[in-house]
PDB file of N, CA and C in Angstrom:
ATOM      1  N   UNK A   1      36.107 -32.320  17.081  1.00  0.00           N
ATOM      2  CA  UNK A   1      35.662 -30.997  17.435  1.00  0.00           C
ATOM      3  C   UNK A   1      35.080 -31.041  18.835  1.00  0.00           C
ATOM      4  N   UNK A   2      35.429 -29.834  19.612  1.00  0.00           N
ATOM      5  CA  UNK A   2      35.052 -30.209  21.136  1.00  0.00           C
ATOM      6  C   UNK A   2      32.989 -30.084  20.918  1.00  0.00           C
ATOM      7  N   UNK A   3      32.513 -30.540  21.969  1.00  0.00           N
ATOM      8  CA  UNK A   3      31.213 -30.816  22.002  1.00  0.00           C
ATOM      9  C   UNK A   3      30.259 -29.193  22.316  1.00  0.00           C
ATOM     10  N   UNK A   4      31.750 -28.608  23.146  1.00  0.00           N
ATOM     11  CA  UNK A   4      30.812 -27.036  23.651  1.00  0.00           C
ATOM     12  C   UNK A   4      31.627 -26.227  22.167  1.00  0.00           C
ATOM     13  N   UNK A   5      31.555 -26.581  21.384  1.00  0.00           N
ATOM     14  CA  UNK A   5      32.456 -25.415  20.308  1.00  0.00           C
ATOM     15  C   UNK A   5      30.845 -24.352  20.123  1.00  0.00           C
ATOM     16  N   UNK A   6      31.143 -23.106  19.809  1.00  0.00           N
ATOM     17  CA  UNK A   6      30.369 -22.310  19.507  1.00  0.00           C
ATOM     18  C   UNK A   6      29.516 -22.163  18.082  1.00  0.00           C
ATOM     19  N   UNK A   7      28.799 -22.582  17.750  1.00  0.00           N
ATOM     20  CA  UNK A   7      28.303 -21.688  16.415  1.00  0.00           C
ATOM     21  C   UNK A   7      27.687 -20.777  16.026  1.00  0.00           C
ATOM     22  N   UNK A   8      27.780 -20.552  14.852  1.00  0.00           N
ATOM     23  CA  UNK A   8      27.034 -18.869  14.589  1.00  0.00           C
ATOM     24  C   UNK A   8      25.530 -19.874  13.715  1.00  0.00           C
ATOM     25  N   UNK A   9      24.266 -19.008  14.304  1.00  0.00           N
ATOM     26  CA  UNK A   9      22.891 -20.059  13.545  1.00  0.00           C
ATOM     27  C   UNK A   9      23.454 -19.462  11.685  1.00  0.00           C
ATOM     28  N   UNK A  10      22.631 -20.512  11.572  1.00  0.00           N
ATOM     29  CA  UNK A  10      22.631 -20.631   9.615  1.00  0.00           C
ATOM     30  C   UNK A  10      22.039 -19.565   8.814  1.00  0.00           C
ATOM     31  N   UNK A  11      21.274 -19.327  10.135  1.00  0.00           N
ATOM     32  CA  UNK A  11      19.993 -18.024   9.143  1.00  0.00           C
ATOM     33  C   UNK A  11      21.196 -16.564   9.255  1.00  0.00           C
ATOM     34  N   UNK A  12      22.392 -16.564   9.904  1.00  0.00           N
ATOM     35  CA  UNK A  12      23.141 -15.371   9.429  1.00  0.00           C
ATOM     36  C   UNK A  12      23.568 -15.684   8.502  1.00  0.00           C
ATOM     37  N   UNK A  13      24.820 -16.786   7.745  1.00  0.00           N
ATOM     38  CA  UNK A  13      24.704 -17.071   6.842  1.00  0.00           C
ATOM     39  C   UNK A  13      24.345 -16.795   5.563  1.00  0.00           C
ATOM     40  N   UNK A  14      23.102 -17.492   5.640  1.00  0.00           N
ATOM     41  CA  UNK A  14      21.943 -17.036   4.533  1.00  0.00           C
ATOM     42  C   UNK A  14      21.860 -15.910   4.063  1.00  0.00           C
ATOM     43  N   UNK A  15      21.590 -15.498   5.116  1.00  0.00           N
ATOM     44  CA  UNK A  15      21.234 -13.516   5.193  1.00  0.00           C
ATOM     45  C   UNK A  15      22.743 -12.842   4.533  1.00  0.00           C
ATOM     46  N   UNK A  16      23.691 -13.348   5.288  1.00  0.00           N
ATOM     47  CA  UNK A  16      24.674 -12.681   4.555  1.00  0.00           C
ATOM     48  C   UNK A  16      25.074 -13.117   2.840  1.00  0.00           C
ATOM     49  N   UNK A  17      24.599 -14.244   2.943  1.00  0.00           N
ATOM     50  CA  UNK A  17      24.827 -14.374   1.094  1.00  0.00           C
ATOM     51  C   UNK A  17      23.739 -13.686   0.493  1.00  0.00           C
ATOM     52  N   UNK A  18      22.826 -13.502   1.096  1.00  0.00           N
ATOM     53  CA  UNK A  18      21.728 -12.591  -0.032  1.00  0.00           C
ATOM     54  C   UNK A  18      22.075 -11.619  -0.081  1.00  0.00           C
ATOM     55  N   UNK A  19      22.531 -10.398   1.161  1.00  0.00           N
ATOM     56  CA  UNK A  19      23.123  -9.266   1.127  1.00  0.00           C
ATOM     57  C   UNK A  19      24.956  -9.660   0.028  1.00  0.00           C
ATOM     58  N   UNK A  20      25.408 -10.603   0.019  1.00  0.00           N
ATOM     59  CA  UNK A  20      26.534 -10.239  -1.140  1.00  0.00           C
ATOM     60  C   UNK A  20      25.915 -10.376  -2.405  1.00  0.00           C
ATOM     61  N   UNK A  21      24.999 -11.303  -2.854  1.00  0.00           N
ATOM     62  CA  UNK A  21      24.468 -11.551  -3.737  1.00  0.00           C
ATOM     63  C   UNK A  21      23.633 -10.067  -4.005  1.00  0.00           C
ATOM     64  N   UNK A  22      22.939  -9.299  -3.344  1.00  0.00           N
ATOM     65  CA  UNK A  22      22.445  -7.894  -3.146  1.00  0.00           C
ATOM     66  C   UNK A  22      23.149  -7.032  -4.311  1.00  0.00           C
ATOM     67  N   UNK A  23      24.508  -6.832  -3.744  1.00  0.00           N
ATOM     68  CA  UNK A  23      25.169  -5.713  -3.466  1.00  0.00           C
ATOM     69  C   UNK A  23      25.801  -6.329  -4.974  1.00  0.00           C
ATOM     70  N   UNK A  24      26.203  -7.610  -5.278  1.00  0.00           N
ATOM     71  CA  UNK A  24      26.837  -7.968  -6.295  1.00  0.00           C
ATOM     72  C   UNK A  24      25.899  -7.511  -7.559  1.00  0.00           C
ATOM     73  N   UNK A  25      24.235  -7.263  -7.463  1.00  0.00           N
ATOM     74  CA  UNK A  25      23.727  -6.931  -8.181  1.00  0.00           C
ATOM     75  C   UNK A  25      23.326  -5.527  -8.219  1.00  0.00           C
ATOM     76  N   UNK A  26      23.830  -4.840  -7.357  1.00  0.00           N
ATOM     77  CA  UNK A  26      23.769  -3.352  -7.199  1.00  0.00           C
ATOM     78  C   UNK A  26      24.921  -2.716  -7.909  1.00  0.00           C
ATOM     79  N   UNK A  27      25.989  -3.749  -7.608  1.00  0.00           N
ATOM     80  CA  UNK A  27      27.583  -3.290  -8.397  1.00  0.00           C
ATOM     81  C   UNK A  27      27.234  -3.492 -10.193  1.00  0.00           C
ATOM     82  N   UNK A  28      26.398  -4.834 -10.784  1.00  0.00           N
ATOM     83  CA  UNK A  28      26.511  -4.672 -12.088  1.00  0.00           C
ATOM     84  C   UNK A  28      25.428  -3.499 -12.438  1.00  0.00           C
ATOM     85  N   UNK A  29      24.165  -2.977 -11.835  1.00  0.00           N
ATOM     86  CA  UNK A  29      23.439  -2.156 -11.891  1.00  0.00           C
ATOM     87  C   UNK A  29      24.130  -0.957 -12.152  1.00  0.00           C
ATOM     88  N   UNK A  30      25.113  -0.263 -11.340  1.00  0.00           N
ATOM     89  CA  UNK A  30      25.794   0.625 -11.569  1.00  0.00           C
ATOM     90  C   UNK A  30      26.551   0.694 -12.355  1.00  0.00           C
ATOM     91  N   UNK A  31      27.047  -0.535 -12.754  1.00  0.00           N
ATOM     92  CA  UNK A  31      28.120  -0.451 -14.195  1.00  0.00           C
ATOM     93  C   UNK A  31      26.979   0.297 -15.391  1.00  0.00           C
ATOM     94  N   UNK A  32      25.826   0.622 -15.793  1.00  0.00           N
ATOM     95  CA  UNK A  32      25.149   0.627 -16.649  1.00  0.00           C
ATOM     96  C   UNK A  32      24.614   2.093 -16.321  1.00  0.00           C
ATOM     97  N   UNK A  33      24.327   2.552 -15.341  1.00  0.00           N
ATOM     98  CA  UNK A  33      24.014   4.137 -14.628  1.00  0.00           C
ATOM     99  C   UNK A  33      24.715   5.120 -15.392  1.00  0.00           C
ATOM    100  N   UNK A  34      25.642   4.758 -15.825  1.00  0.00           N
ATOM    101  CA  UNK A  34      26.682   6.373 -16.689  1.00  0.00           C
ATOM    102  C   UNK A  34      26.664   7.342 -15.152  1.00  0.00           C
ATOM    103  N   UNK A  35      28.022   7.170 -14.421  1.00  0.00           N
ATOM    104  CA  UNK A  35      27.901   7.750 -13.246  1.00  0.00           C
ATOM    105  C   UNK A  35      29.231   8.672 -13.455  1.00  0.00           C
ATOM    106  N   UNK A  36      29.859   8.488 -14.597  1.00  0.00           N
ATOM    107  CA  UNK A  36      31.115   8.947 -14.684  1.00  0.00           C
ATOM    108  C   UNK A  36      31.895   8.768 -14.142  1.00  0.00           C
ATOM    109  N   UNK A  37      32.653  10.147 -13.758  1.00  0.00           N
ATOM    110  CA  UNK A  37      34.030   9.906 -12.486  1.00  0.00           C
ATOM    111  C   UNK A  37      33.711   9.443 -11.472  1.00  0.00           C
ATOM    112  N   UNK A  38      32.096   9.486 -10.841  1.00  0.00           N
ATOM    113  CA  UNK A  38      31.950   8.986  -9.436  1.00  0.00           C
ATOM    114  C   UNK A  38      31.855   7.260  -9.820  1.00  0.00           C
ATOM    115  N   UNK A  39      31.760   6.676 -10.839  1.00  0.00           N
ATOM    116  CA  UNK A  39      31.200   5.188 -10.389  1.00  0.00           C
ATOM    117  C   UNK A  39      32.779   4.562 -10.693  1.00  0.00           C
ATOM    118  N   UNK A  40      34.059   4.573 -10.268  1.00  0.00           N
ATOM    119  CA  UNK A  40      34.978   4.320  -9.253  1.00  0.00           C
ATOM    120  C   UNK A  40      34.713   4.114  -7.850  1.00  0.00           C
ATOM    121  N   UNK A  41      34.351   5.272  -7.360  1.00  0.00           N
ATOM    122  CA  UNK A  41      33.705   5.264  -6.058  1.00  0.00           C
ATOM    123  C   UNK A  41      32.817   4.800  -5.082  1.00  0.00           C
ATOM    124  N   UNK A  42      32.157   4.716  -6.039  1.00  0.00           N
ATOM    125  CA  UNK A  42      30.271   3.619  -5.747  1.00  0.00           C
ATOM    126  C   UNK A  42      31.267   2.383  -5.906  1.00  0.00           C
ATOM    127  N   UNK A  43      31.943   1.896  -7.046  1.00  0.00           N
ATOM    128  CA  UNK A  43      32.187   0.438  -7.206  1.00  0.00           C
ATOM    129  C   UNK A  43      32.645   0.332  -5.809  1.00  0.00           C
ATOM    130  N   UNK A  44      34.086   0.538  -5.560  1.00  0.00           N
ATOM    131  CA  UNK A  44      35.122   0.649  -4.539  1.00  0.00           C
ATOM    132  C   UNK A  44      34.057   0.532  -3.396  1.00  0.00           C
ATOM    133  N   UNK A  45      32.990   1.064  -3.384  1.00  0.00           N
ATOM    134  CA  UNK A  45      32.466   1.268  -1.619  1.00  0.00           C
ATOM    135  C   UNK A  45      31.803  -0.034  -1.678  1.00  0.00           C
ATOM    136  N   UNK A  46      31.052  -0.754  -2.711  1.00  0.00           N
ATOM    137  CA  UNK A  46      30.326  -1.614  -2.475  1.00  0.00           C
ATOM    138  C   UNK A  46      31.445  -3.050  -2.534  1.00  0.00           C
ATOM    139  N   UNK A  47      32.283  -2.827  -3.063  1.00  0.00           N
ATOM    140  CA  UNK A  47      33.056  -3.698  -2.641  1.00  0.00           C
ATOM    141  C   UNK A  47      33.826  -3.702  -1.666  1.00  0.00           C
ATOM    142  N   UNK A  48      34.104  -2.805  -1.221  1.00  0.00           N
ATOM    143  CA  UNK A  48      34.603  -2.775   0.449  1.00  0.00           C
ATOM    144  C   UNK A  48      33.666  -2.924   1.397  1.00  0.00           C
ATOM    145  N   UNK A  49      32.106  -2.567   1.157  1.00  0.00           N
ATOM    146  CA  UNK A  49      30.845  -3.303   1.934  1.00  0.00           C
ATOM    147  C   UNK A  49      30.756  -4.830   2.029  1.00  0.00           C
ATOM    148  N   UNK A  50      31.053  -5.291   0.820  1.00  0.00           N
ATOM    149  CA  UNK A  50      31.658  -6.759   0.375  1.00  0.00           C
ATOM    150  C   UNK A  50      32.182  -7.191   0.947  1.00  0.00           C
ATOM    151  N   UNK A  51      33.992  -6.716   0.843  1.00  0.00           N
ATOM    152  CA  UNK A  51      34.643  -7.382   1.941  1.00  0.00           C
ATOM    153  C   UNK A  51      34.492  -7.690   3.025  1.00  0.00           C
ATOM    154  N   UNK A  52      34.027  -6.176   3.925  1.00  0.00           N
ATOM    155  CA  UNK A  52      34.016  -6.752   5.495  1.00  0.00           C
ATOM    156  C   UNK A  52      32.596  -7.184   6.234  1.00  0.00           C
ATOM    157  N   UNK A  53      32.003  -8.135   5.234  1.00  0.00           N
ATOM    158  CA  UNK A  53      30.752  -8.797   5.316  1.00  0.00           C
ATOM    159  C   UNK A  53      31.719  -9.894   5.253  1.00  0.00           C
ATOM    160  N   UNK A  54      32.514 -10.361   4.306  1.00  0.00           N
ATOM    161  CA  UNK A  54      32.847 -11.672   4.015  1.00  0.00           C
ATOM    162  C   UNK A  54      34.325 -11.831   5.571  1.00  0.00           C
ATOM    163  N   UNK A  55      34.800 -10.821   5.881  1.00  0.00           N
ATOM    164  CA  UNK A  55      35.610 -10.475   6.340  1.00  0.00           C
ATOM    165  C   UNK A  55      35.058 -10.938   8.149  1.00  0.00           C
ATOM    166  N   UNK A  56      34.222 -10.278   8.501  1.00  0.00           N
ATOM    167  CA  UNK A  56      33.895 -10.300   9.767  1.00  0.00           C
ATOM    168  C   UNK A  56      33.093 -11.855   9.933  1.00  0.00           C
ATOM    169  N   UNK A  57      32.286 -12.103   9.230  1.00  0.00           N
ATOM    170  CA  UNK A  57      31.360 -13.377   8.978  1.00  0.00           C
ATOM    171  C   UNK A  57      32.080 -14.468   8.802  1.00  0.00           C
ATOM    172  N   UNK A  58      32.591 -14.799   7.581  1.00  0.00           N
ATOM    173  CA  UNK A  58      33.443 -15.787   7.224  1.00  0.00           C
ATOM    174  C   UNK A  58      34.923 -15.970   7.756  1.00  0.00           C
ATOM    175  N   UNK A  59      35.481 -14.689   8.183  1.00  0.00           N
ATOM    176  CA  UNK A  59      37.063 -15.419   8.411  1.00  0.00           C
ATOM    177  C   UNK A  59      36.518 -15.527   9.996  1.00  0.00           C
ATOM    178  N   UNK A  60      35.460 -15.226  10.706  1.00  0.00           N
ATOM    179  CA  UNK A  60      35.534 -15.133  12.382  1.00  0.00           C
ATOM    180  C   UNK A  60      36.036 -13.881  12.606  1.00  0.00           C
ATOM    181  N   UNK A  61      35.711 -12.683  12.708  1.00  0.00           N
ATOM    182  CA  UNK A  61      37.014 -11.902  12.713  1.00  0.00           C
ATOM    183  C   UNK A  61      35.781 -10.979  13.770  1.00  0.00           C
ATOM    184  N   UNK A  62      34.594 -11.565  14.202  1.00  0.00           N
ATOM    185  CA  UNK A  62      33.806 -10.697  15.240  1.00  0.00           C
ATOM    186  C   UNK A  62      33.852 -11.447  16.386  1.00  0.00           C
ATOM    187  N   UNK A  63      34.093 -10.344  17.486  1.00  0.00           N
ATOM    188  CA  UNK A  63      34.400 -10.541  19.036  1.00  0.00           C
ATOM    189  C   UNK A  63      36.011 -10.011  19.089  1.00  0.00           C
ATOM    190  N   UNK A  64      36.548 -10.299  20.356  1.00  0.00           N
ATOM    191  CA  UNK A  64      37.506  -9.586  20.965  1.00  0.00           C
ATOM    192  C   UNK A  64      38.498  -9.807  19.696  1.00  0.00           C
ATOM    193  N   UNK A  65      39.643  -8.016  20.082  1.00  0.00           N
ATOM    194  CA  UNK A  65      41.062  -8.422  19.110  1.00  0.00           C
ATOM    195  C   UNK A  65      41.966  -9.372  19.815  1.00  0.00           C
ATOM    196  N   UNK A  66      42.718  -9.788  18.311  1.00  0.00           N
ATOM    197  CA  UNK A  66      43.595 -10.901  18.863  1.00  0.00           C
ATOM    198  C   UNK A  66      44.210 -10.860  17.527  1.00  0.00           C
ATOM    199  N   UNK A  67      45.496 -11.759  17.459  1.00  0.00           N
ATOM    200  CA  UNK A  67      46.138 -11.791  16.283  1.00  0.00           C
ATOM    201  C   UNK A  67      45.891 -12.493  14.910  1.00  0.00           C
ATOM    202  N   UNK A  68      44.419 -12.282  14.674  1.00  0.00           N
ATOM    203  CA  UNK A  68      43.846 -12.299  13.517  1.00  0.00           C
ATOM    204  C   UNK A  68      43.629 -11.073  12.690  1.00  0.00           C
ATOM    205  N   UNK A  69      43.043 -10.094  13.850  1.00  0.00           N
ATOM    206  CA  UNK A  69      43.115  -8.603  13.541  1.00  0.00           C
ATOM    207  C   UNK A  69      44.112  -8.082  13.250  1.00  0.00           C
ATOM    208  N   UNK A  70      45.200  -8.328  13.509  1.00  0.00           N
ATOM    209  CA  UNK A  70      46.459  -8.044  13.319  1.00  0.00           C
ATOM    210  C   UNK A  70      46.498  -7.979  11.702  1.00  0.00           C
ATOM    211  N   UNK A  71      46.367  -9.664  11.270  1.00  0.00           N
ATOM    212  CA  UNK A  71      46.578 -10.349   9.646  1.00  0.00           C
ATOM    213  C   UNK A  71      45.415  -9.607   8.813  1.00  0.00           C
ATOM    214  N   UNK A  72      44.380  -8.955   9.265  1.00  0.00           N
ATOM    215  CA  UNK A  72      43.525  -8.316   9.108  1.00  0.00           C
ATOM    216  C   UNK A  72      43.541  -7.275   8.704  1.00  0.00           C
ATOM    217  N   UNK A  73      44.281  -6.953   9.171  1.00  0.00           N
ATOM    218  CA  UNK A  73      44.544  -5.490   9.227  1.00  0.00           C
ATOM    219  C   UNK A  73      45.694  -4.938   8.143  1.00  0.00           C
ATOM    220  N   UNK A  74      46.756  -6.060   8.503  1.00  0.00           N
ATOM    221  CA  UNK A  74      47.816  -5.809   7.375  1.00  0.00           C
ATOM    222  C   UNK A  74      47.462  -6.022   6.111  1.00  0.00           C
ATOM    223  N   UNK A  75      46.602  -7.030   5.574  1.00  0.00           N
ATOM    224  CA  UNK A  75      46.121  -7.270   4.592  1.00  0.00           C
ATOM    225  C   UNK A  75      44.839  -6.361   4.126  1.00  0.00           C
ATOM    226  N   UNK A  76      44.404  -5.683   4.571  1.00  0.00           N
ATOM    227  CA  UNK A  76      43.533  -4.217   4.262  1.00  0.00           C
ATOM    228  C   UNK A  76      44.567  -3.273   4.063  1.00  0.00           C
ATOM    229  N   UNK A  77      45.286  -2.786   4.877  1.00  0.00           N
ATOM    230  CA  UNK A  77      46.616  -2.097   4.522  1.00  0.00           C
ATOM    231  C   UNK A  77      47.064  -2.437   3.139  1.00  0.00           C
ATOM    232  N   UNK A  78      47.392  -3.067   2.490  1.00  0.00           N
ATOM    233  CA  UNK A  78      48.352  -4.285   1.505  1.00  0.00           C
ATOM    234  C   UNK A  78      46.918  -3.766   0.408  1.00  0.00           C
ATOM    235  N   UNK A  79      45.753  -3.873   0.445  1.00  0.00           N
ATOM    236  CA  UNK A  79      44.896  -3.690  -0.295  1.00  0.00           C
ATOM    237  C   UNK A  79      44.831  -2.113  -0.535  1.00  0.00           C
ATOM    238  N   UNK A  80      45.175  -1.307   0.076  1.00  0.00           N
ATOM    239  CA  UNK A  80      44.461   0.422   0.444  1.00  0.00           C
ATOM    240  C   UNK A  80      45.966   0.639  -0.798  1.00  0.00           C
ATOM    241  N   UNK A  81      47.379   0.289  -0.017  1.00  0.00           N
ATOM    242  CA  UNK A  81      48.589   0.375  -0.885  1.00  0.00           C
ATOM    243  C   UNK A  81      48.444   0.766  -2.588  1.00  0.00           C
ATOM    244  N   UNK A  82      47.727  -1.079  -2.885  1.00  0.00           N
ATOM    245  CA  UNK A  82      47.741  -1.083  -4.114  1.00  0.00           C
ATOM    246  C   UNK A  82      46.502  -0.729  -4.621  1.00  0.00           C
ATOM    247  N   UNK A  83      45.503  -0.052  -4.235  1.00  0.00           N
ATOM    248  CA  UNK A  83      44.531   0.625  -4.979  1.00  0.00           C
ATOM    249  C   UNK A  83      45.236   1.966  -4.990  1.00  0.00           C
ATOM    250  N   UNK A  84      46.427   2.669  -4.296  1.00  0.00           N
ATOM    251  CA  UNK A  84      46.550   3.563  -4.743  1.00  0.00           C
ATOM    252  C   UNK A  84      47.711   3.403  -5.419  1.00  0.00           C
ATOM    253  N   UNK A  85      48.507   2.656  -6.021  1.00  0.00           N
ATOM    254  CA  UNK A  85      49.540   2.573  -6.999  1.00  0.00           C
ATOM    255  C   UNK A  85      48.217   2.192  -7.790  1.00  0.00           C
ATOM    256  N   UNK A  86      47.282   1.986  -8.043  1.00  0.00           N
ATOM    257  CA  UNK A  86      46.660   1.855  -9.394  1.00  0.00           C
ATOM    258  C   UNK A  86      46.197   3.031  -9.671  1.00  0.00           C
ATOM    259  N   UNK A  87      45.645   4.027  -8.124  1.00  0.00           N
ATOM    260  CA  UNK A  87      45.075   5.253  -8.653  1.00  0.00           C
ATOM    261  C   UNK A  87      46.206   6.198  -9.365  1.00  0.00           C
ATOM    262  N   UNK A  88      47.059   6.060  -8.708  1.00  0.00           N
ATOM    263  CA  UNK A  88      48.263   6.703  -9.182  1.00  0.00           C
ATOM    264  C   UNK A  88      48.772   6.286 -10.778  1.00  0.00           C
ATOM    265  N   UNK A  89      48.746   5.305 -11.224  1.00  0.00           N
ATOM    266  CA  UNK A  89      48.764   4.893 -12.237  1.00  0.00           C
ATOM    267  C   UNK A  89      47.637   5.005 -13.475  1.00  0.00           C
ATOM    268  N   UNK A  90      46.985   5.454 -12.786  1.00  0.00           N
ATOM    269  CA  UNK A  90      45.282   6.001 -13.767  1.00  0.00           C
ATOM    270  C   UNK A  90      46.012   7.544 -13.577  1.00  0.00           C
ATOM    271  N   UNK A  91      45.900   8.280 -12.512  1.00  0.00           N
ATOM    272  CA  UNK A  91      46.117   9.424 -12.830  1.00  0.00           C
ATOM    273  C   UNK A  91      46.713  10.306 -13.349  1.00  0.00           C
ATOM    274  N   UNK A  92      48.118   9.636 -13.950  1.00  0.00           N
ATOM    275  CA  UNK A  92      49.461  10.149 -14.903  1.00  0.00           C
ATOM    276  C   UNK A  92      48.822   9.892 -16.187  1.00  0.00           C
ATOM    277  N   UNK A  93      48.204   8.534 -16.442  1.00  0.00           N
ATOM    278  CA  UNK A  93      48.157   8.752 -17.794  1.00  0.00           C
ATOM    279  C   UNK A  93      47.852  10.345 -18.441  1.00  0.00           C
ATOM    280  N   UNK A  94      48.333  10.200 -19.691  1.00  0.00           N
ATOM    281  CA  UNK A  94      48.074  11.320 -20.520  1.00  0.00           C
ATOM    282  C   UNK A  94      46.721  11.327 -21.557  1.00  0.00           C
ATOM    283  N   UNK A  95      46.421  10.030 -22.195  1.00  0.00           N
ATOM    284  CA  UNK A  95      45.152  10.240 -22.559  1.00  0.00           C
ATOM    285  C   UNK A  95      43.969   8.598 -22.127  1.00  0.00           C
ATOM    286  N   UNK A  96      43.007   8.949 -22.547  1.00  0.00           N
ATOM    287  CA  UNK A  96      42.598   7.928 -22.563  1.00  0.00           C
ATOM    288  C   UNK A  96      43.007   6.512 -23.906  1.00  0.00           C
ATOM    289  N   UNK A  97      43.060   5.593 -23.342  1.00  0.00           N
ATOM    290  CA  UNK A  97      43.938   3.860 -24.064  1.00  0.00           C
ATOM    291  C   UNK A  97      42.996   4.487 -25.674  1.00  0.00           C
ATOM    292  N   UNK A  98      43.557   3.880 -26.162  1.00  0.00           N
ATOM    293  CA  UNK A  98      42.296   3.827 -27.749  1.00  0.00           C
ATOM    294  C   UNK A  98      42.169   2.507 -27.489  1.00  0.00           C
TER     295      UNK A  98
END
């Protein structure tokens, strides 16, 4: 590894696992709220808060674009896709499963 390589200090890190660890306990909190039709929504946001914590932090993906953003990008795309072939697939049903 070169000697000038850059690092990010530890205490972001940290900070960022307590904030997933946070939010991971905000997500089972809400499973228990009775939020109805909205707690789809709440889930979905806190896990997309999720992602681009783990996203920007962990893959490197902060500072200038370059063709990471690219793979980044397509693969958020690829994700948006199939949450809506699932919404779409929730929304035909005819009743609720027994």
């Amino acid at each position: 590894m070169k000697s000038g390589a850059k690092h990010e200090p530890a205490l972001l890190y940290v900070m960022a696992w307590l904030v997933l660890v946070l939010l991971t306990g905000v997500s089972l909190w809400t499973a228990f709220l009775g939020l109805g039709m909205y707690a789809p929504v709440v889930e979905f946001g806190i896990a997309a808060t999720q992602a681009a914590i783990i996203f920007i932090l962990f893959m490197r993906l902060k500072g200038p674009p370059s063709l990471k953003w690219l793979f980044a990008g397509s693969g958020f795309l690829w994700l948006l896709f199939l949450y809506g072939l699932s919404t779409t697939d929730y929304a035909t049903r005819q009743g609720w499963p027994s």
